[in-house]
Protein backbone atom coordinates (compact mmCIF):
# COMPACT_ATOMS: atom_id res chain seq x y z
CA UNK A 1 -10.80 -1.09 11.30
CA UNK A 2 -10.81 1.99 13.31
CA UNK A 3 -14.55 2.89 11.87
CA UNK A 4 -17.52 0.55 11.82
CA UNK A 5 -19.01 -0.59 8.60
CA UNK A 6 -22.32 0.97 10.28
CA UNK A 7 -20.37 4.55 11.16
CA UNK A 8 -19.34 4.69 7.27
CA UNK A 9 -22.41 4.06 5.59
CA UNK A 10 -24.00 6.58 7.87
CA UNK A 11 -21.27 9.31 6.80
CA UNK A 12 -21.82 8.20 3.21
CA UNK A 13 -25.13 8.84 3.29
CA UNK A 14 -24.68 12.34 4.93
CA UNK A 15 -21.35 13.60 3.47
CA UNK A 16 -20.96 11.30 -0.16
CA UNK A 17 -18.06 11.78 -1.79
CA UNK A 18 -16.57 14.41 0.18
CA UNK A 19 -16.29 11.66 3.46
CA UNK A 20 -15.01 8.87 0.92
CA UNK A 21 -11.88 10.24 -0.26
CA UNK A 22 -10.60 10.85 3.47
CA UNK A 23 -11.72 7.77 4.61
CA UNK A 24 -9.60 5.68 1.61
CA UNK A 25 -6.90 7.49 2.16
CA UNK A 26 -7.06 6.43 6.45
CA UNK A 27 -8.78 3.52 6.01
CA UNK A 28 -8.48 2.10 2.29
CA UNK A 29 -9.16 -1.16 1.50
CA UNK A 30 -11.84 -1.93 3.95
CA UNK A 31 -13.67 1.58 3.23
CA UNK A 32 -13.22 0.68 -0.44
CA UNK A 33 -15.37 -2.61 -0.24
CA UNK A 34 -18.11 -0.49 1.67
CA UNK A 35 -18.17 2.19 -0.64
CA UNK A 36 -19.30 -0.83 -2.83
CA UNK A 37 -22.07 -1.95 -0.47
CA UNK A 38 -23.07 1.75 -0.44
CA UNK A 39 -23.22 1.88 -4.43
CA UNK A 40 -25.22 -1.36 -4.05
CA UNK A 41 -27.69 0.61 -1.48
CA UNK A 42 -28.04 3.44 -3.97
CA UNK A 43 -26.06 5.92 -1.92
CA UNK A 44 -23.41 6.51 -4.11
CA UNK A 45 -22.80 6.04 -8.00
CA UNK A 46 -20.89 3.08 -8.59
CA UNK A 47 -18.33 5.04 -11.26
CA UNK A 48 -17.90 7.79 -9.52
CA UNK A 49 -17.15 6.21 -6.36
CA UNK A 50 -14.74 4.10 -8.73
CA UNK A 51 -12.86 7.45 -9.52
CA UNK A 52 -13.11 8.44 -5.63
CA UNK A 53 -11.46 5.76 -4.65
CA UNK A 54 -8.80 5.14 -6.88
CA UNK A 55 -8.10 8.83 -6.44
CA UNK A 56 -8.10 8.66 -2.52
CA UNK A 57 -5.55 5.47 -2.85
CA UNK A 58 -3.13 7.04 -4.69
CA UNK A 59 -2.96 9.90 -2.48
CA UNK A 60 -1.95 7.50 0.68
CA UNK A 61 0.32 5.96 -1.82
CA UNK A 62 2.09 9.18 -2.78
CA UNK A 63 1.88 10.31 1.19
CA UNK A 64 4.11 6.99 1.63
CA UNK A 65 6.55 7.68 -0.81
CA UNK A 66 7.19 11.07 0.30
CA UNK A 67 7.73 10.09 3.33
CA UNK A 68 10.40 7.58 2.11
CA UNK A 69 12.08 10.24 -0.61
CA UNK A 70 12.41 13.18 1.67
CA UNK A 71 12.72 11.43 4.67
CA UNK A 72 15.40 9.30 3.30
CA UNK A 73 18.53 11.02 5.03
CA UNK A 74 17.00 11.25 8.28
CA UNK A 75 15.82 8.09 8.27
CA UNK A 76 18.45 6.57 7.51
CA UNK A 77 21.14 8.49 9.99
CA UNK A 78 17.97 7.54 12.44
CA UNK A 79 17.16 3.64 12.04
CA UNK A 80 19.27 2.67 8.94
CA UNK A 81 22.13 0.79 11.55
CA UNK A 82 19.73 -0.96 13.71
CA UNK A 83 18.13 -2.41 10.05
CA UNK A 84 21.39 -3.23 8.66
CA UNK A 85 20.53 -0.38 5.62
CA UNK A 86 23.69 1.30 5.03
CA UNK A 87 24.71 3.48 2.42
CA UNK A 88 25.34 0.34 -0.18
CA UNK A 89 22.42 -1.40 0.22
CA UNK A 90 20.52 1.55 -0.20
CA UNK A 91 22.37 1.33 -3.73
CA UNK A 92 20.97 -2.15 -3.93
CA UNK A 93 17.60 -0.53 -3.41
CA UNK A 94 18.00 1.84 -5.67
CA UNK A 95 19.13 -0.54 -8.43
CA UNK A 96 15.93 -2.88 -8.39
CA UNK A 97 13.85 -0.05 -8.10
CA UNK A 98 15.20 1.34 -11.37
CA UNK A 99 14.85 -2.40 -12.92
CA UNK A 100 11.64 -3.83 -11.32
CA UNK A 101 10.44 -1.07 -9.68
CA UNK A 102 6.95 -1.40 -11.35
CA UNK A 103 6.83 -4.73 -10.68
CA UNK A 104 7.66 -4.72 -7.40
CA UNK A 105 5.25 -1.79 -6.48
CA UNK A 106 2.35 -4.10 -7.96
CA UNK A 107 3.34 -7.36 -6.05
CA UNK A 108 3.12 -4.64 -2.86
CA UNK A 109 -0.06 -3.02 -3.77
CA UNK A 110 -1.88 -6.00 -4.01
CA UNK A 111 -0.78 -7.33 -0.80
CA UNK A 112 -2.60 -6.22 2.21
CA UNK A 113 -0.31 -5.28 5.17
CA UNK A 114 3.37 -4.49 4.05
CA UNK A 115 2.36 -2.28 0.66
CA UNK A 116 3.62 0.51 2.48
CA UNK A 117 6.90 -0.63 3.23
CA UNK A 118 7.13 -1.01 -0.81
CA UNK A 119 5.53 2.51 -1.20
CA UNK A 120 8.08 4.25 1.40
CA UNK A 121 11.02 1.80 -0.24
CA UNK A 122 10.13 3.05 -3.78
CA UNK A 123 10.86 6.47 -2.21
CA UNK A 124 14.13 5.44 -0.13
CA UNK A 125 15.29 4.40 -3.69
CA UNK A 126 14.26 7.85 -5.10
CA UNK A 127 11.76 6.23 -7.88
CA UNK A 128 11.08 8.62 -10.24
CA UNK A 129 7.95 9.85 -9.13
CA UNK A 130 6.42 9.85 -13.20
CA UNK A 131 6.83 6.29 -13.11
CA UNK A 132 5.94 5.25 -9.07
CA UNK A 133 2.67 7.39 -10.06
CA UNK A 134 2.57 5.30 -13.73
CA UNK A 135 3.18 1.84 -11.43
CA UNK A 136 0.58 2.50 -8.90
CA UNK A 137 -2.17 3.57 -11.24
CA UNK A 138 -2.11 0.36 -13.26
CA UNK A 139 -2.33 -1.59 -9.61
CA UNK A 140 -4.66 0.63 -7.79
CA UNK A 141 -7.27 0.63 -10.30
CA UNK A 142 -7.22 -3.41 -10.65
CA UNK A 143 -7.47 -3.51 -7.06
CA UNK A 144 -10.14 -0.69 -6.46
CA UNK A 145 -12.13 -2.47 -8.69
CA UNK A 146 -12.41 -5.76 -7.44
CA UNK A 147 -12.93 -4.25 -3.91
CA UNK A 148 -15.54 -2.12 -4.78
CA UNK A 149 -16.86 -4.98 -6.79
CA UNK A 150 -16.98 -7.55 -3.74
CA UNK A 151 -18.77 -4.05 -1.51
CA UNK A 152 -21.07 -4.34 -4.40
CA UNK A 153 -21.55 -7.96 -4.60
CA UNK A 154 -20.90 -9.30 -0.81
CA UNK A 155 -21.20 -6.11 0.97
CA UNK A 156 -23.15 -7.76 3.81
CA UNK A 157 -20.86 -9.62 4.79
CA UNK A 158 -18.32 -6.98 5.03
CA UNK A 159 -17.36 -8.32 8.63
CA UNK A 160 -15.73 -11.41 7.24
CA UNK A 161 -14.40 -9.47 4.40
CA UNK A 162 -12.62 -7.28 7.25
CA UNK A 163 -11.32 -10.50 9.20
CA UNK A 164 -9.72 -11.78 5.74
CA UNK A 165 -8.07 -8.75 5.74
CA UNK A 166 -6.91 -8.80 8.84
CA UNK A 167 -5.61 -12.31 8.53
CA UNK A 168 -4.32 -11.38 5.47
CA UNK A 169 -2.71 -8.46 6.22
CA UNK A 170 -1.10 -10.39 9.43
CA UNK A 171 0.29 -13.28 7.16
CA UNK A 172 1.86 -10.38 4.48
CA UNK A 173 3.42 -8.81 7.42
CA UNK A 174 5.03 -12.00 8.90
CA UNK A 175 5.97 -12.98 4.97
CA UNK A 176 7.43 -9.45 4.57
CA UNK A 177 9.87 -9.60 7.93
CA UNK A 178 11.07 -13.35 6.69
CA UNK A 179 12.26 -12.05 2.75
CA UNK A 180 13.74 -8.64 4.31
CA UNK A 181 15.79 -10.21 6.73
CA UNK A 182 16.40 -13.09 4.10
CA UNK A 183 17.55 -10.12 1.66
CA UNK A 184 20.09 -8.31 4.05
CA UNK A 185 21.24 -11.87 5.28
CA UNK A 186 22.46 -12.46 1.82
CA UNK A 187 23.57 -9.51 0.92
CA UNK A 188 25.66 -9.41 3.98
CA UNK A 189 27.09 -12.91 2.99
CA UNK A 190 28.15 -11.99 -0.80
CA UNK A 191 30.33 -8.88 1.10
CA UNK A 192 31.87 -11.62 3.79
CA UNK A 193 32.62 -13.40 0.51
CA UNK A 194 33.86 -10.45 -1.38
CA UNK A 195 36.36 -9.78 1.78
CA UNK A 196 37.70 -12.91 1.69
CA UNK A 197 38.69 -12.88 -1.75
């Protein structure tokens, strides 16, 4: 965490809602949980700080996916040979987007660590945005929730809540290298396989 759970509640108190939207977006789940320890204090109102939030998420999400739908060409001319992403595995992006995409974007939204790579990927695969937005709604505000319900509930012990996440987010990372390089190893078998026959 970049601010400390101190340094927040003291721009809560000053700034409110104007500070927490910012902060979600930067910060997100971590600021999310004290938000909830702020609402417990009497700082902030628990629903609107609901709608803050959520709001403030989905604007980092939509941040990532632009970044991965009109970045796309560049990114891929840039990085997409030293990741093994060429132009037909992008089509096998594109493809599972357009079948699970929703599904996929919840599995990364309620991991802590790699969501973004799902949030940039959904916009590599040009997602239509309608239904990325449609996908991450129905995840963020689960999630929001119960983080702003543990802020609420646990908030003072929002240091251990911040080394789970850290943990967490380590483990998702380390999980999230092993399945990519487990997807482009297979995919790069079926083609071998396709050659030979």
């Amino acid at each position: 965490m970049t601010f400390s759970a101190d340094q927040i509640i003291n721009w809560l108190q000053i700034y409110g809602y104007f500070i927490l939207f910012p902060l979600v977006v930067i910060e997100g789940p971590i600021v999310t949980v004290i938000a909830g320890l702020a609402a417990s204090l009497g700082y902030l109102n628990f629903f609107i700080t609901y709608a803050v939030v959520v709001a403030g998420d989905l604007g980092g999400d939509i941040i990532y996916y632009a970044i991965g739908r009109f970045g796309r060409e560049s990114f891929l001319e840039k990085w997409g040979k030293y990741i093994g992403l060429r132009a037909d595995r992008v089509e096998h992006v594109e493809k599972h987007f357009e079948k699970h995409g929703d599904k996929t974007l919840f599995i990364g939204k309620m991991t802590h660590g790699i969501g973004a790579l799902f949030l940039v990927a959904a916009g590599l695969a040009k997602m239509a945005f309608s239904k990325f937005v449609f996908a991450n709604m129905t995840a963020t505000l689960v999630k929001s929730l119960l983080l702003l319900l543990a802020g609420f509930y646990f908030g003072q012990a929002v240091g251990k809540i911040n080394s789970f996440f850290e943990f967490f987010g380590a483990a998702s990372i380390c999980i999230g290298i092993v399945v990519t390089l487990v997807f482009f190893a297979y995919y790069n078998k079926k083609e071998k396989d396709r050659s030979y026959e």
